[in-house]
PDB file of N, CA and C in Angstrom:
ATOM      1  N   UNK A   1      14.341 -18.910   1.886  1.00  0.00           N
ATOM      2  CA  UNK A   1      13.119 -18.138   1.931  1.00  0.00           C
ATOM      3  C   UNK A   1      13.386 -16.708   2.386  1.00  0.00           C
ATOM      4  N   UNK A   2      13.904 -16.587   3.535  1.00  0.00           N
ATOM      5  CA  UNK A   2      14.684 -15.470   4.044  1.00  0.00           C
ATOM      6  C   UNK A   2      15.084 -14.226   2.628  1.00  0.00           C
ATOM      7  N   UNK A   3      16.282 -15.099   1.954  1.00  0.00           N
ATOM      8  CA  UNK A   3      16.659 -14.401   0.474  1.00  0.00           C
ATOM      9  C   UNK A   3      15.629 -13.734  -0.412  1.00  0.00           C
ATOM     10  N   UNK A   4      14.509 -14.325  -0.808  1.00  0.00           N
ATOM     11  CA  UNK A   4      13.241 -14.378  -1.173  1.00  0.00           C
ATOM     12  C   UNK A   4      12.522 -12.657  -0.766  1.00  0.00           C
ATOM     13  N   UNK A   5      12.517 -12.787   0.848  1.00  0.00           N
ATOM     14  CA  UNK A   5      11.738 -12.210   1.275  1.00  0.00           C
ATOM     15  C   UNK A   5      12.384 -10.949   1.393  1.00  0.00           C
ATOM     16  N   UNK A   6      13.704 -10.517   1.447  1.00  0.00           N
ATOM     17  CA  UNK A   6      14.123  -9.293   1.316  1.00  0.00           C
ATOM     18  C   UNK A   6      14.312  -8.725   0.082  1.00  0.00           C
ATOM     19  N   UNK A   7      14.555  -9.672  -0.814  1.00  0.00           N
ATOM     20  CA  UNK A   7      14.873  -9.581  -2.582  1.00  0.00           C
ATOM     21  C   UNK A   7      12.863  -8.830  -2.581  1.00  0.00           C
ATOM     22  N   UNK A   8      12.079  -9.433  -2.407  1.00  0.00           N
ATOM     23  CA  UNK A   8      10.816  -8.444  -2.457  1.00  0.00           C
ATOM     24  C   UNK A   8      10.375  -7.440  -1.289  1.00  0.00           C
ATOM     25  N   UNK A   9      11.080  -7.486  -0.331  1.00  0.00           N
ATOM     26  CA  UNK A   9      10.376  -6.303   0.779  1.00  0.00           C
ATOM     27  C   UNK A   9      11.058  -4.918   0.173  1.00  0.00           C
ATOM     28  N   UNK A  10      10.221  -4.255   0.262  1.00  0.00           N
ATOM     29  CA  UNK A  10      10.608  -2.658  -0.570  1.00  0.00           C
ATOM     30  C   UNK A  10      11.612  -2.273   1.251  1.00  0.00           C
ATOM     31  N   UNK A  11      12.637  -1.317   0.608  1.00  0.00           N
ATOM     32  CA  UNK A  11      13.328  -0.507   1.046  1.00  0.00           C
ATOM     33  C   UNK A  11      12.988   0.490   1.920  1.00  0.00           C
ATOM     34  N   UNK A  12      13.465   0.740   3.267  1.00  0.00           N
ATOM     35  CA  UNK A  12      12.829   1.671   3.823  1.00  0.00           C
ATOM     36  C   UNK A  12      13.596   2.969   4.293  1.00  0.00           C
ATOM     37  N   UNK A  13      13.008   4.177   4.316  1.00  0.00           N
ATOM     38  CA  UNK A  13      14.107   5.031   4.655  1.00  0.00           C
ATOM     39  C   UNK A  13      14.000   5.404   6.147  1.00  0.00           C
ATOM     40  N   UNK A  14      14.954   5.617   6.519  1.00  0.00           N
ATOM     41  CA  UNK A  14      14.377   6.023   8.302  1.00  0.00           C
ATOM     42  C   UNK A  14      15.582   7.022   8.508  1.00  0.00           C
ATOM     43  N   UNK A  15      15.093   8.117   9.828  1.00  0.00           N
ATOM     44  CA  UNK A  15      16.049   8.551  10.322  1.00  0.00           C
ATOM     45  C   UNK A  15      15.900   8.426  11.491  1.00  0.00           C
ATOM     46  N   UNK A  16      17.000   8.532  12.449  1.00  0.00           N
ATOM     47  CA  UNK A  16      16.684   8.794  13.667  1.00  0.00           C
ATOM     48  C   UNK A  16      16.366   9.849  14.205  1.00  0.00           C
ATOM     49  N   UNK A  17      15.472   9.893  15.300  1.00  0.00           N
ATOM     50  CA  UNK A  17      14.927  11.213  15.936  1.00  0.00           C
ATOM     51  C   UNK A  17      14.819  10.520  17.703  1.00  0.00           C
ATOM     52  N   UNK A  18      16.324  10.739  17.898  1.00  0.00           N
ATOM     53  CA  UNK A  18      16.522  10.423  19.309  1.00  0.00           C
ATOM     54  C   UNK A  18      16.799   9.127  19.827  1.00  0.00           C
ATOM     55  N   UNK A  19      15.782   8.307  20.070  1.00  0.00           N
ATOM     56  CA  UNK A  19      15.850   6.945  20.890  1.00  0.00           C
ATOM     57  C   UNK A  19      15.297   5.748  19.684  1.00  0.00           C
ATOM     58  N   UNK A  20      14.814   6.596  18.935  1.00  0.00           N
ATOM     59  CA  UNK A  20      13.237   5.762  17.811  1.00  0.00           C
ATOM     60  C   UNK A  20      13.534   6.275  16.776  1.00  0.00           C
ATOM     61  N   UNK A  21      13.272   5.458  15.205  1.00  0.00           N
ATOM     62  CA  UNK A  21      13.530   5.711  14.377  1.00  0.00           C
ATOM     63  C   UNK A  21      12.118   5.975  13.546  1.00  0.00           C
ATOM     64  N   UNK A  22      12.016   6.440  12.597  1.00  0.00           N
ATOM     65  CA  UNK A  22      11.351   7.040  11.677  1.00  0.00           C
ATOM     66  C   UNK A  22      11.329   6.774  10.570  1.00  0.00           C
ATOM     67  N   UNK A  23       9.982   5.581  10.024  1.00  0.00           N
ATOM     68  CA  UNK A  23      10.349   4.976   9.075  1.00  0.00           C
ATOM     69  C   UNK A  23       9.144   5.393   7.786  1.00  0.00           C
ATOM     70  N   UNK A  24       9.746   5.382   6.333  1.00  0.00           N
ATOM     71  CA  UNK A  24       8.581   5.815   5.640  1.00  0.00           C
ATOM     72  C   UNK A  24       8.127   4.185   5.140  1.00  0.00           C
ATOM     73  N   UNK A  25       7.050   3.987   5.310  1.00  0.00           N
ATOM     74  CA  UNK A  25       6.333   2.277   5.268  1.00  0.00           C
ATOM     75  C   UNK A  25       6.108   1.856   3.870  1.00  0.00           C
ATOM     76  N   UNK A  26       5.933   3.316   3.070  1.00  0.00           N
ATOM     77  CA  UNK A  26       5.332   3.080   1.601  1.00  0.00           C
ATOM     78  C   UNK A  26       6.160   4.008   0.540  1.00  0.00           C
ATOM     79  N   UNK A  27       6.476   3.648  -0.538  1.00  0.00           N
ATOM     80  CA  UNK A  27       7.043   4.809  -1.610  1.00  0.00           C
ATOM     81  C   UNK A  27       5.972   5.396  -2.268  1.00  0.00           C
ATOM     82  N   UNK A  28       6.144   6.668  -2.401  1.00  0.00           N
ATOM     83  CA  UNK A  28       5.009   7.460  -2.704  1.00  0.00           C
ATOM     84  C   UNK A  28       4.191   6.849  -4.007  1.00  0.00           C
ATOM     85  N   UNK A  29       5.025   6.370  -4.920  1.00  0.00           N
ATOM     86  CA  UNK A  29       4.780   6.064  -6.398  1.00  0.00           C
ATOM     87  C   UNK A  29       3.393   4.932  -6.219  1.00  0.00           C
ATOM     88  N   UNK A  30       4.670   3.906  -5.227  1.00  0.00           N
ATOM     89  CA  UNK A  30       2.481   2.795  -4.945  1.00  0.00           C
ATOM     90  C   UNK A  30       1.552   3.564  -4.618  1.00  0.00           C
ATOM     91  N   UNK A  31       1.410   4.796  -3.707  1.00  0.00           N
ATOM     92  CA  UNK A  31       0.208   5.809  -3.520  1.00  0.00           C
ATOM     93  C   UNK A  31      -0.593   6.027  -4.514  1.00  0.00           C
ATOM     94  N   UNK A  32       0.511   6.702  -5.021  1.00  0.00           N
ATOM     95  CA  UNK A  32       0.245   7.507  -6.432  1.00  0.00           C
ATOM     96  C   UNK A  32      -0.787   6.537  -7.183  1.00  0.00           C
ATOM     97  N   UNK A  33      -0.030   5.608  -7.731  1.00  0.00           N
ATOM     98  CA  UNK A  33      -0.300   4.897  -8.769  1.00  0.00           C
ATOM     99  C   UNK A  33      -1.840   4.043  -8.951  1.00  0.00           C
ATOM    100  N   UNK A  34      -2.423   3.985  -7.159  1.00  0.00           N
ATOM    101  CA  UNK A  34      -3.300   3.318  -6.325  1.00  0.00           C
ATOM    102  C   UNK A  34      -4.531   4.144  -6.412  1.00  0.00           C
ATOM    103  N   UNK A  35      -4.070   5.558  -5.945  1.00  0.00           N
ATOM    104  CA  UNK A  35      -4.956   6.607  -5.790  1.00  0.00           C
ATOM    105  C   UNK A  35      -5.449   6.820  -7.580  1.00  0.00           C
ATOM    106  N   UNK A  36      -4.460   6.928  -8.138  1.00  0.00           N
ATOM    107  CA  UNK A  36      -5.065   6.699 -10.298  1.00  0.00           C
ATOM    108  C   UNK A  36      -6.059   6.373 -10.307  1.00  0.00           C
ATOM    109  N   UNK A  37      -6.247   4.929 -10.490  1.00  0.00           N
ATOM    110  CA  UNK A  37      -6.720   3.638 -10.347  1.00  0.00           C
ATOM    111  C   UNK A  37      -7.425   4.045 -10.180  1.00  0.00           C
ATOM    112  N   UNK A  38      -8.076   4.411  -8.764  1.00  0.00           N
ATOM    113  CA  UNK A  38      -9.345   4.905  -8.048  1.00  0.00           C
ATOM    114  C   UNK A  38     -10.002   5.490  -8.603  1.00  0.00           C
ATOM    115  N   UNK A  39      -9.663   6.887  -8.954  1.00  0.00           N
ATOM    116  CA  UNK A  39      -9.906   7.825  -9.592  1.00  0.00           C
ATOM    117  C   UNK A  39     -10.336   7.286 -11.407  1.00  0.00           C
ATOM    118  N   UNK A  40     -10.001   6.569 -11.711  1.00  0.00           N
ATOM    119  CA  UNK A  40     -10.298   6.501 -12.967  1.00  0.00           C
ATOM    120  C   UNK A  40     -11.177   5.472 -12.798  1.00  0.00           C
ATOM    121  N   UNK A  41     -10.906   4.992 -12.084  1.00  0.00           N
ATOM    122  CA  UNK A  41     -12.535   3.475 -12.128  1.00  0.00           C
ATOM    123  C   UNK A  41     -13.613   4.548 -11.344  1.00  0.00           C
ATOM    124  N   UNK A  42     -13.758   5.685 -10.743  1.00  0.00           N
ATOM    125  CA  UNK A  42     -14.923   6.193 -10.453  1.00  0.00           C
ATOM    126  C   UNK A  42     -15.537   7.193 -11.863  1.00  0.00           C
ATOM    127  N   UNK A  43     -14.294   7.694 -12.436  1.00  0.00           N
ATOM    128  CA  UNK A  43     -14.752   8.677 -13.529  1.00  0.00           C
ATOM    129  C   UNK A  43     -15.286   7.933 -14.537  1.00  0.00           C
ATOM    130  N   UNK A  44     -14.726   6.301 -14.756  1.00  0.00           N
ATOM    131  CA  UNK A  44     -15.444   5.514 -16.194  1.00  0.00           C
ATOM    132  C   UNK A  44     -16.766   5.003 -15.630  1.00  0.00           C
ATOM    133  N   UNK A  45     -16.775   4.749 -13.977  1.00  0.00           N
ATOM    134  CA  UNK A  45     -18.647   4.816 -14.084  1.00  0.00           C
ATOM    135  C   UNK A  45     -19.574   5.549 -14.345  1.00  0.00           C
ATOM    136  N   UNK A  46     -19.172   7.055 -14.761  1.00  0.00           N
ATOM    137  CA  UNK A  46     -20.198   7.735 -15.085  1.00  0.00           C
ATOM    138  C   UNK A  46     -20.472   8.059 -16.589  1.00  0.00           C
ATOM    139  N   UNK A  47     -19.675   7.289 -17.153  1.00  0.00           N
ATOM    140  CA  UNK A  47     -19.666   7.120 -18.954  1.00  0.00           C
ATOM    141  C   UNK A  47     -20.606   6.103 -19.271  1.00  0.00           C
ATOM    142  N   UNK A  48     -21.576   6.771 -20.198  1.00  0.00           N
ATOM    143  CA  UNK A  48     -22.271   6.135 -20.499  1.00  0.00           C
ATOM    144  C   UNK A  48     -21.910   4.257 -21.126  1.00  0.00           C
ATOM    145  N   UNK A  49     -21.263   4.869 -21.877  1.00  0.00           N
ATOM    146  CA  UNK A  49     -20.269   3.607 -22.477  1.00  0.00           C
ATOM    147  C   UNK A  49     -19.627   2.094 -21.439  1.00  0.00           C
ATOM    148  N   UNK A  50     -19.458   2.247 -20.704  1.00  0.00           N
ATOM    149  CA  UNK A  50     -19.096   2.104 -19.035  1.00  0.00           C
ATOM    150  C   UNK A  50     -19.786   1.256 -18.325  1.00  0.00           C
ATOM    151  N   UNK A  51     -21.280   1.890 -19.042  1.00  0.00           N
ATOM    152  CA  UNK A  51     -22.434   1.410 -17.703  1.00  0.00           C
ATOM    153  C   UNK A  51     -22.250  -0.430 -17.331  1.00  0.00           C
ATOM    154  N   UNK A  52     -21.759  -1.436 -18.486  1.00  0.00           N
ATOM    155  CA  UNK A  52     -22.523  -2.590 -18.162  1.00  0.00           C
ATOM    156  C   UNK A  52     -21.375  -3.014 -17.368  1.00  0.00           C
ATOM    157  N   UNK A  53     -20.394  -2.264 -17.229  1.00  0.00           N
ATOM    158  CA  UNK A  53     -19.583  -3.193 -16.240  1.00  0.00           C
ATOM    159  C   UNK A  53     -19.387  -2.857 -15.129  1.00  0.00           C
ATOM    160  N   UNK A  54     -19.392  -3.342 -14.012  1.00  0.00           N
ATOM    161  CA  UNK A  54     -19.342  -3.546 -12.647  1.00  0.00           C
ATOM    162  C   UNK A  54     -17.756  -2.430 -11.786  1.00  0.00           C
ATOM    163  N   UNK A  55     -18.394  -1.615 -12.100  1.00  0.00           N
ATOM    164  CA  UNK A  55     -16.869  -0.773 -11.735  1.00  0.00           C
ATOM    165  C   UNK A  55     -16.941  -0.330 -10.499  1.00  0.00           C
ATOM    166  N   UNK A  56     -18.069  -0.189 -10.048  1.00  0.00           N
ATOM    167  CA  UNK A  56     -18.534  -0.143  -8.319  1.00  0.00           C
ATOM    168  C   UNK A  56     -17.670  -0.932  -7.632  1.00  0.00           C
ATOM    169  N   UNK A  57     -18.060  -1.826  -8.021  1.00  0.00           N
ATOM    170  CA  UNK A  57     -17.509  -3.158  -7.134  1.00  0.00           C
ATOM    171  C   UNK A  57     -16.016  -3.469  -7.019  1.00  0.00           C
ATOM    172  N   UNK A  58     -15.389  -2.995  -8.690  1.00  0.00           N
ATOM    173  CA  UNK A  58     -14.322  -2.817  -9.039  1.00  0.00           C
ATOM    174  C   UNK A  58     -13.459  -1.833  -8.045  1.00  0.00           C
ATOM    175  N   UNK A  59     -13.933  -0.840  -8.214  1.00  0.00           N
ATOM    176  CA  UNK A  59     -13.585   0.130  -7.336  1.00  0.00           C
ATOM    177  C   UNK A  59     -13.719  -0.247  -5.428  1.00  0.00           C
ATOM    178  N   UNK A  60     -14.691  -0.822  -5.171  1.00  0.00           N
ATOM    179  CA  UNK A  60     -14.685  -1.293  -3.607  1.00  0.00           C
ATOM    180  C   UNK A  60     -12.877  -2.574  -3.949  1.00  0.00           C
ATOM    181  N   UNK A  61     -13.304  -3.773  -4.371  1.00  0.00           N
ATOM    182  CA  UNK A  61     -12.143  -4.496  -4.499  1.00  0.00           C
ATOM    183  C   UNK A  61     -10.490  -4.099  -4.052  1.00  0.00           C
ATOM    184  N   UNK A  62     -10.330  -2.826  -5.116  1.00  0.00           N
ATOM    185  CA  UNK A  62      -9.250  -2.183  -4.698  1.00  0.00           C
ATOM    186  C   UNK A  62      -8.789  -1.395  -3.850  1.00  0.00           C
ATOM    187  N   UNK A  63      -9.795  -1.104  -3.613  1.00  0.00           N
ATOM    188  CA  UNK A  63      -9.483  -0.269  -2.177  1.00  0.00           C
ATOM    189  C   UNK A  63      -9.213  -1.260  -1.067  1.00  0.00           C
ATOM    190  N   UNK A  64     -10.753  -2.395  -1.067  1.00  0.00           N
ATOM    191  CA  UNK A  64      -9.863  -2.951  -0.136  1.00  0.00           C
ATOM    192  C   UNK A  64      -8.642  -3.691   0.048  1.00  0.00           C
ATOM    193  N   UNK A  65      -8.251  -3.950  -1.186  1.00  0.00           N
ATOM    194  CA  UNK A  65      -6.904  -4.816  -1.404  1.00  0.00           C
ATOM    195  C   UNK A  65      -5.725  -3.709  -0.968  1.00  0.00           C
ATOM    196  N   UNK A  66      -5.680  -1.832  -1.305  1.00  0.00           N
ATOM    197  CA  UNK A  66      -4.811  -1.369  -0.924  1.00  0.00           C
ATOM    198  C   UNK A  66      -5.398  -1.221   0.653  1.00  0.00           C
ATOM    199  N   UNK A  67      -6.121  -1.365   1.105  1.00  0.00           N
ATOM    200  CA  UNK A  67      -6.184  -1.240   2.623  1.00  0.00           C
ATOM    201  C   UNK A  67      -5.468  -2.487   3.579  1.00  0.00           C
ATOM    202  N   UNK A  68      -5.304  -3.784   2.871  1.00  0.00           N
ATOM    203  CA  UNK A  68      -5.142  -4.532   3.376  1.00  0.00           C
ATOM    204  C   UNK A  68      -3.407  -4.744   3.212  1.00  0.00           C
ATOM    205  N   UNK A  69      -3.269  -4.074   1.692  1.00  0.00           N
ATOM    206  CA  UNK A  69      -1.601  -3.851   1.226  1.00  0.00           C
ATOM    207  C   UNK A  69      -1.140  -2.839   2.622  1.00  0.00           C
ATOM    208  N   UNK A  70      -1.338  -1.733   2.861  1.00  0.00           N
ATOM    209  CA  UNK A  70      -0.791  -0.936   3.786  1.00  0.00           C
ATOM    210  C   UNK A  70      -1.029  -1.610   5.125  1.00  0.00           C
ATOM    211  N   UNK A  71      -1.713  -1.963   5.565  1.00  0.00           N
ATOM    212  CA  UNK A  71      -2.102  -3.003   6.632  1.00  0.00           C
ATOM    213  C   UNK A  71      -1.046  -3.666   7.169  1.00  0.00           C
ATOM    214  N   UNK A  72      -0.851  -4.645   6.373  1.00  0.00           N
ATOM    215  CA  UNK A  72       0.532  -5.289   6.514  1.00  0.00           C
ATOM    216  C   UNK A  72       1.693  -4.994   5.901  1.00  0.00           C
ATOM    217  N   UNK A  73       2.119  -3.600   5.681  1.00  0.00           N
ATOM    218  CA  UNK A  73       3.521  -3.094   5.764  1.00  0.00           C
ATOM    219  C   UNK A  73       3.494  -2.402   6.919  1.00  0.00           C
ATOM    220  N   UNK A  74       2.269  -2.410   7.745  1.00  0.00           N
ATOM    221  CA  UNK A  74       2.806  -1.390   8.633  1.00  0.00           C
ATOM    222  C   UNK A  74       2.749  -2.510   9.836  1.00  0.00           C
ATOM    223  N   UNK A  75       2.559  -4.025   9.640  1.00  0.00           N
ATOM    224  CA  UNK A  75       2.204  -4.821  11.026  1.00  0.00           C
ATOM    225  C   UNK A  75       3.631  -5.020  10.709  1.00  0.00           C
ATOM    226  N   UNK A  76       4.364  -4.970   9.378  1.00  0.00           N
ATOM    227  CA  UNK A  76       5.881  -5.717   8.770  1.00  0.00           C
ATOM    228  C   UNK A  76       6.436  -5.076   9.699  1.00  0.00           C
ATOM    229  N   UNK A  77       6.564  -3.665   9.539  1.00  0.00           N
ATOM    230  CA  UNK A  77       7.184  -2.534  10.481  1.00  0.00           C
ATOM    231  C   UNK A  77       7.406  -2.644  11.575  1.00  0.00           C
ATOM    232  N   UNK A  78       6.175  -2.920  12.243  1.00  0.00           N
ATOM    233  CA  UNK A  78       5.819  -3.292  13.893  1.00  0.00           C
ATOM    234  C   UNK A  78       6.650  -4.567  14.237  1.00  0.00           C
ATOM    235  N   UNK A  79       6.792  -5.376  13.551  1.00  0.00           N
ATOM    236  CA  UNK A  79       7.305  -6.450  14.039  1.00  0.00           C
ATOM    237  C   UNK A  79       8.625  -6.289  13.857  1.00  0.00           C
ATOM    238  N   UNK A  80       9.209  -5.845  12.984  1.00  0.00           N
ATOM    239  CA  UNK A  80      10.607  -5.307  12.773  1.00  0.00           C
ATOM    240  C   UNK A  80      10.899  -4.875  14.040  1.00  0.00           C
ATOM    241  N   UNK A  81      10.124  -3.758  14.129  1.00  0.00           N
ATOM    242  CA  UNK A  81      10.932  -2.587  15.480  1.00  0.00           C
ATOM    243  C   UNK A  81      10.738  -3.409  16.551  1.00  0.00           C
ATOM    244  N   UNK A  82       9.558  -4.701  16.788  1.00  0.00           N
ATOM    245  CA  UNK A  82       9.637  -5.091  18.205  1.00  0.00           C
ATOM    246  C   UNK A  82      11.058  -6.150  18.461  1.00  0.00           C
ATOM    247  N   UNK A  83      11.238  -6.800  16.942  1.00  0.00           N
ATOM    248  CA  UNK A  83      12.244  -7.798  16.959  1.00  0.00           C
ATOM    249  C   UNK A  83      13.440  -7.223  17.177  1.00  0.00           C
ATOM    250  N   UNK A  84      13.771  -5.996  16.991  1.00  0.00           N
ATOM    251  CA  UNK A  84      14.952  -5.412  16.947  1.00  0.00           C
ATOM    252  C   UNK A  84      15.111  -4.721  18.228  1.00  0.00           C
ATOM    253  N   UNK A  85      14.268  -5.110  19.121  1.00  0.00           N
ATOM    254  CA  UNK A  85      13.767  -4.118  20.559  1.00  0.00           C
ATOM    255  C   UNK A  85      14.522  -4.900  21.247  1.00  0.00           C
ATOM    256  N   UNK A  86      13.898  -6.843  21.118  1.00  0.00           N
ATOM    257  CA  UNK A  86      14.567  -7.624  21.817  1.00  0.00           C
ATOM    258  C   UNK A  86      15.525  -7.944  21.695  1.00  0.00           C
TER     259      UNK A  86
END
C-alpha cells in the first residue's frame, strides 16, 4: 500500500530556509487547470443556450471538491513534517 501511495502522492519541492523547510503543496498546473473550470462553468451560465443545466451547483461542487483537494495536501504536509520531527 505504502508503494501505491507514493507512486500517486505528487512530488514536492522544498528548500531549506534555516531550521524548516519550505514546501510547495500544489503544482501550479492543478491551479491552473481548477481555476479554468471555474471560470468557464460561470461564463456558460450566462448563455442563453446553457440555461437548463444546473451549472450553479456545478460550479459550487467543484470548488468544494478543490477546497477539500488542497485541504488534505496540506494536512499530508503537516503530518509529514510532524512525523519527521519525531
Amino acid at each position: 500500500m505504502a508503494g501505491l501511495i507514493r507512486i500517486w502522492s505528487a512530488p514536492s519541492v522544498s528548500a531549506q530556509i534555516g531550521k524548516y523547510s519550505a514546501a510547495m503543496l500544489f503544482r501550479f498546473h492543478e491551479v491552473v487547470s481548477v481555476l479554468t473550470l471555474i471560470v468557464a462553468l460561470l461564463i456558460a451560465k450566462h448563455i442563453p443556450a446553457a440555461g437548463a443545466l444546473p451549472l450553479s451547483q456545478m460550479t459550487g461542487i467543484v470548488c468544494f471538491l478543490f477546497a477539500i483537494f488542497l485541504s488534505l495536501r496540506i494536512y499530508n504536509a503537516e503530518l509529514a513534517r510532524i512525523r519527521a520531527e519525531e
